[in-house]
N, C-alpha and C. Protein backbone atom coordinates (compact mmCIF):
# COMPACT_ATOMS: atom_id res chain seq x y z
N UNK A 1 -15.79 -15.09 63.83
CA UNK A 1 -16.55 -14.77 62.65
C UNK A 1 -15.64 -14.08 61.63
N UNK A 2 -15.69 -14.38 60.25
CA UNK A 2 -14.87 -13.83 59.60
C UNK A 2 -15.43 -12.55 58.66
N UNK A 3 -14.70 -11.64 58.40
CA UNK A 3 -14.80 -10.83 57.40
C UNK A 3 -15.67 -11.20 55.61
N UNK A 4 -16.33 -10.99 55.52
CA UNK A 4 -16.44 -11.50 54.10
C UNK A 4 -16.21 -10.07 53.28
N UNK A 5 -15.65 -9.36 52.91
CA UNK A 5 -14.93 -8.11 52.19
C UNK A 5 -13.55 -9.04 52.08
N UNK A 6 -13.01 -9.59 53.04
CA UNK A 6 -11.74 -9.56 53.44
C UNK A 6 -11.87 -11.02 52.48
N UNK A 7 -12.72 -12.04 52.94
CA UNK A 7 -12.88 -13.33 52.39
C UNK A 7 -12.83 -13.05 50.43
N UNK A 8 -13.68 -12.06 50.06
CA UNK A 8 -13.95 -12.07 48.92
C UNK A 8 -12.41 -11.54 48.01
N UNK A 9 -11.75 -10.63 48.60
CA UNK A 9 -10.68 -10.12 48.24
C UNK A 9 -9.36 -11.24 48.06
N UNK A 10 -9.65 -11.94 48.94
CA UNK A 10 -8.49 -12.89 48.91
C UNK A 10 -9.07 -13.83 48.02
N UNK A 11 -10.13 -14.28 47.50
CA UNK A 11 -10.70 -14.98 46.21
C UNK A 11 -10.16 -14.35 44.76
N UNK A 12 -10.25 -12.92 45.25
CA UNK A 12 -10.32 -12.33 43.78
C UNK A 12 -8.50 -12.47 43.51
N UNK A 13 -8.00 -12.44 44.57
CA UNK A 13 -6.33 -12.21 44.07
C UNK A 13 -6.20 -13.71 43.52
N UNK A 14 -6.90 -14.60 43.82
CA UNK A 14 -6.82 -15.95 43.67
C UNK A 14 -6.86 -16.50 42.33
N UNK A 15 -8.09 -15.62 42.02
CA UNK A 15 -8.58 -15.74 40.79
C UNK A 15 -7.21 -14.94 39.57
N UNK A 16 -7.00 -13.84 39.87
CA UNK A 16 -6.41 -13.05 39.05
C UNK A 16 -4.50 -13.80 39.15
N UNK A 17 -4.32 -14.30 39.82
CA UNK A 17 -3.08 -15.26 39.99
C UNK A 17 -3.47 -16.15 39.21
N UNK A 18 -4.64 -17.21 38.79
CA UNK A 18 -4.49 -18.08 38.27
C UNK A 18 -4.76 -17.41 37.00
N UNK A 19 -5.38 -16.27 36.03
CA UNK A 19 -5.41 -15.78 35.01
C UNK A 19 -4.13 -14.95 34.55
N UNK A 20 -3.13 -14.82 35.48
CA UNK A 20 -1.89 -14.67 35.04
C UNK A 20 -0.53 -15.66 35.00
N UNK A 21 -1.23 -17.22 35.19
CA UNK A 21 -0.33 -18.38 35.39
C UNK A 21 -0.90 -18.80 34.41
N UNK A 22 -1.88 -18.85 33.27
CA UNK A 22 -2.58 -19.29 32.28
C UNK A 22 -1.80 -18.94 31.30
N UNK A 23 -1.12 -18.16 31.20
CA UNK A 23 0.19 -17.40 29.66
C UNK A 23 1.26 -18.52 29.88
N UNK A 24 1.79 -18.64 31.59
CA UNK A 24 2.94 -19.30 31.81
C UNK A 24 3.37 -20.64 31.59
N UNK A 25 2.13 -20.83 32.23
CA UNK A 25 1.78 -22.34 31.29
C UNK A 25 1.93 -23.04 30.22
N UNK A 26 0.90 -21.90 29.28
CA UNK A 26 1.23 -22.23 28.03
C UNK A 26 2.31 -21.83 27.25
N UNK A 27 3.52 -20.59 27.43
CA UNK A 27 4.72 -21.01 27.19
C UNK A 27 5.50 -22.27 27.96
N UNK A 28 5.08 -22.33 28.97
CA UNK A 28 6.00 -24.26 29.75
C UNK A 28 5.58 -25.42 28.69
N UNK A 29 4.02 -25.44 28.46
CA UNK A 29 3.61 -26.58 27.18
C UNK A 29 4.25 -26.55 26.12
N UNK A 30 4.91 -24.90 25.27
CA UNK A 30 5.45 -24.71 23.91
C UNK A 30 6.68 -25.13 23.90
N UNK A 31 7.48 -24.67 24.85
CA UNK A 31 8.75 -24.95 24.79
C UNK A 31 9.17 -26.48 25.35
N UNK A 32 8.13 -27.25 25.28
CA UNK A 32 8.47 -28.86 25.49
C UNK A 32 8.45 -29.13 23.91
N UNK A 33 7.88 -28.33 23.22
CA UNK A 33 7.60 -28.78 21.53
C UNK A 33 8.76 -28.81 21.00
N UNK A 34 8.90 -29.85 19.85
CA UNK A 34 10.34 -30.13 18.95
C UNK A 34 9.93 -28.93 18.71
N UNK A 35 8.68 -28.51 17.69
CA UNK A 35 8.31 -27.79 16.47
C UNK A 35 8.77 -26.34 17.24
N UNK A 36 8.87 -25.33 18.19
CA UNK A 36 8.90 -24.54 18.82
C UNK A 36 10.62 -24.34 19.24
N UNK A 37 10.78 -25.14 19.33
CA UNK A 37 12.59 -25.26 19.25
C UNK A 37 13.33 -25.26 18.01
N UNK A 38 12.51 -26.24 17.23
CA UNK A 38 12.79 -25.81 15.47
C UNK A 38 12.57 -24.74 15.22
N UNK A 39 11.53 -24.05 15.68
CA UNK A 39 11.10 -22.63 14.66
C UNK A 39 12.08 -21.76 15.62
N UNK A 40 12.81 -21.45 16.93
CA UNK A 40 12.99 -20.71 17.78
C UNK A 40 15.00 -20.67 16.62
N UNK A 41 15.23 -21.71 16.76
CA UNK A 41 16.73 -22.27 16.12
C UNK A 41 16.27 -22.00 15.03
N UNK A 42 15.45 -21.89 13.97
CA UNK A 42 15.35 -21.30 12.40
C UNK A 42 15.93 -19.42 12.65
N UNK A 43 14.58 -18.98 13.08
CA UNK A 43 14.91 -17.50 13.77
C UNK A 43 16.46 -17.02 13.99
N UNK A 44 16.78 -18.10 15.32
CA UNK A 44 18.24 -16.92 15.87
C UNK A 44 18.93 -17.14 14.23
N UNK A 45 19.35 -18.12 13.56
CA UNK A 45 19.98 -18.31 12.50
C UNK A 45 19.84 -17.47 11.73
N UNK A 46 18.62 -17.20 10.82
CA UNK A 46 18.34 -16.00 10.27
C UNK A 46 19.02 -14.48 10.94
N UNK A 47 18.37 -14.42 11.93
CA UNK A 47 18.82 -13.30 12.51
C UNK A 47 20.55 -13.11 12.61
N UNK A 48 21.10 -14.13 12.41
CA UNK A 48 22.71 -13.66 12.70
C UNK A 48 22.89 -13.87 11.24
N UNK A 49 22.10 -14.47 10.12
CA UNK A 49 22.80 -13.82 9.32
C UNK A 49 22.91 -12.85 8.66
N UNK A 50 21.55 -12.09 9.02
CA UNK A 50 21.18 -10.78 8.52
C UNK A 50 21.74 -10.01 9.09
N UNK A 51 22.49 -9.82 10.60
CA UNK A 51 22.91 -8.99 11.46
C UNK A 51 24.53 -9.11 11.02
N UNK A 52 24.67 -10.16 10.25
CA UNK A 52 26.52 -10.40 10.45
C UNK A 52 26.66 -10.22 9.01
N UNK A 53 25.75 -10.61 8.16
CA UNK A 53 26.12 -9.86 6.69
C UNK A 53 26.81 -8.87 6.72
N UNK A 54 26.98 -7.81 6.94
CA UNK A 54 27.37 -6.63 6.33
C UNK A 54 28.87 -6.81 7.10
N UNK A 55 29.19 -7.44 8.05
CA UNK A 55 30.36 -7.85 8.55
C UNK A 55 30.82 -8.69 7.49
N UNK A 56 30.53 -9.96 7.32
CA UNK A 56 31.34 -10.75 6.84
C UNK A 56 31.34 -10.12 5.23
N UNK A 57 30.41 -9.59 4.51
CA UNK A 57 30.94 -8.44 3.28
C UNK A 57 32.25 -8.04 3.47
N UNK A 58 32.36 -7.14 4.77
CA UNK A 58 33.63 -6.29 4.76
C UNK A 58 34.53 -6.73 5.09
N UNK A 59 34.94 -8.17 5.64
CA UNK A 59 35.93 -9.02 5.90
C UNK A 59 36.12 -9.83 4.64
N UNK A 60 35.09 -9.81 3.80
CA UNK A 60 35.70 -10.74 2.19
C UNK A 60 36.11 -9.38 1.56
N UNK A 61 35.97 -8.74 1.20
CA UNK A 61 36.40 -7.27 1.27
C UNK A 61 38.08 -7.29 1.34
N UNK A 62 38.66 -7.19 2.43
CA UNK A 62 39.13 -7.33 3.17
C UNK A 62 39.93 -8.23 2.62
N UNK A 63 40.11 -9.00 2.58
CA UNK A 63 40.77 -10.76 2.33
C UNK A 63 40.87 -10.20 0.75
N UNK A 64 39.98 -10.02 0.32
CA UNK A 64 40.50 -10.22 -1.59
C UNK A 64 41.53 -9.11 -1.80
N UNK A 65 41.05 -7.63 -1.39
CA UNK A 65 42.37 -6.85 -1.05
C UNK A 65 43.44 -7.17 -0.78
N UNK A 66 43.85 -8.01 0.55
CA UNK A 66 44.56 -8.31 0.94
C UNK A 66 45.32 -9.73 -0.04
N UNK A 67 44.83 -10.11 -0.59
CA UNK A 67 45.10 -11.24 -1.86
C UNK A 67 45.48 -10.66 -3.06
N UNK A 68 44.76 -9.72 -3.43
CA UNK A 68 45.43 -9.26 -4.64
C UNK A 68 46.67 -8.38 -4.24
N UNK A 69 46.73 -7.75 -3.34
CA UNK A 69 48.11 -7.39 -2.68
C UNK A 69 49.41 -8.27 -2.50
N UNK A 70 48.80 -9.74 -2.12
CA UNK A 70 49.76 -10.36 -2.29
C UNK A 70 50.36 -11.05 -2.94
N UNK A 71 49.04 -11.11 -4.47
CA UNK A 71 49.65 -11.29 -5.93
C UNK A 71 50.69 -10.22 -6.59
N UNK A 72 50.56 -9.39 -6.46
CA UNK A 72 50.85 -8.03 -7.27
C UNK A 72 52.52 -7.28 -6.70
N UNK A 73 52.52 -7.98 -5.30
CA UNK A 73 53.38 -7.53 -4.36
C UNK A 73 54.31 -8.44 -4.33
N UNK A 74 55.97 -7.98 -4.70
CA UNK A 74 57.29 -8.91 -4.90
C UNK A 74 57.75 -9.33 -3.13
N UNK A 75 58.51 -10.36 -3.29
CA UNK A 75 59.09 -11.04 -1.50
C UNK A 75 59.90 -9.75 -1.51
């Protein structure tokens, strides 16, 4: 004879496993999408160029200094 406390408990984990495989899912469905790979590759792009701006500023920076130095400057 079985437990039914015990029966019902192992339903409920059952249940609450499949309401936390319901998110996973639907990121597995998104990331089959072109449109979701397009928008994911728009993003990182943006993001490095907003993050590398102020770098590549100070490396043109950098370079024109270093150019007009080597106008101005005899062999």
């Amino acid at each position: 004879m079985r437990n039914k406390s015990t029966e019902s408990k192992k339903n409920v984990g059952i249940e609450e496993h499949r309401d936390r495989s319901i998110p996973v899912q639907w990121l597995g469905h998104r990331l089959m999408e072109k449109s979701t790979w397009s928008g994911v590759s728009l993003v990182v792009i943006c993001v490095l160029v907003l993050l590398g701006l102020p770098i590549v500023k100070t490396v043109a920076w950098i370079g024109l200094l270093y150019g007009l130095y080597s106008i101005f400057s005899s062999d």
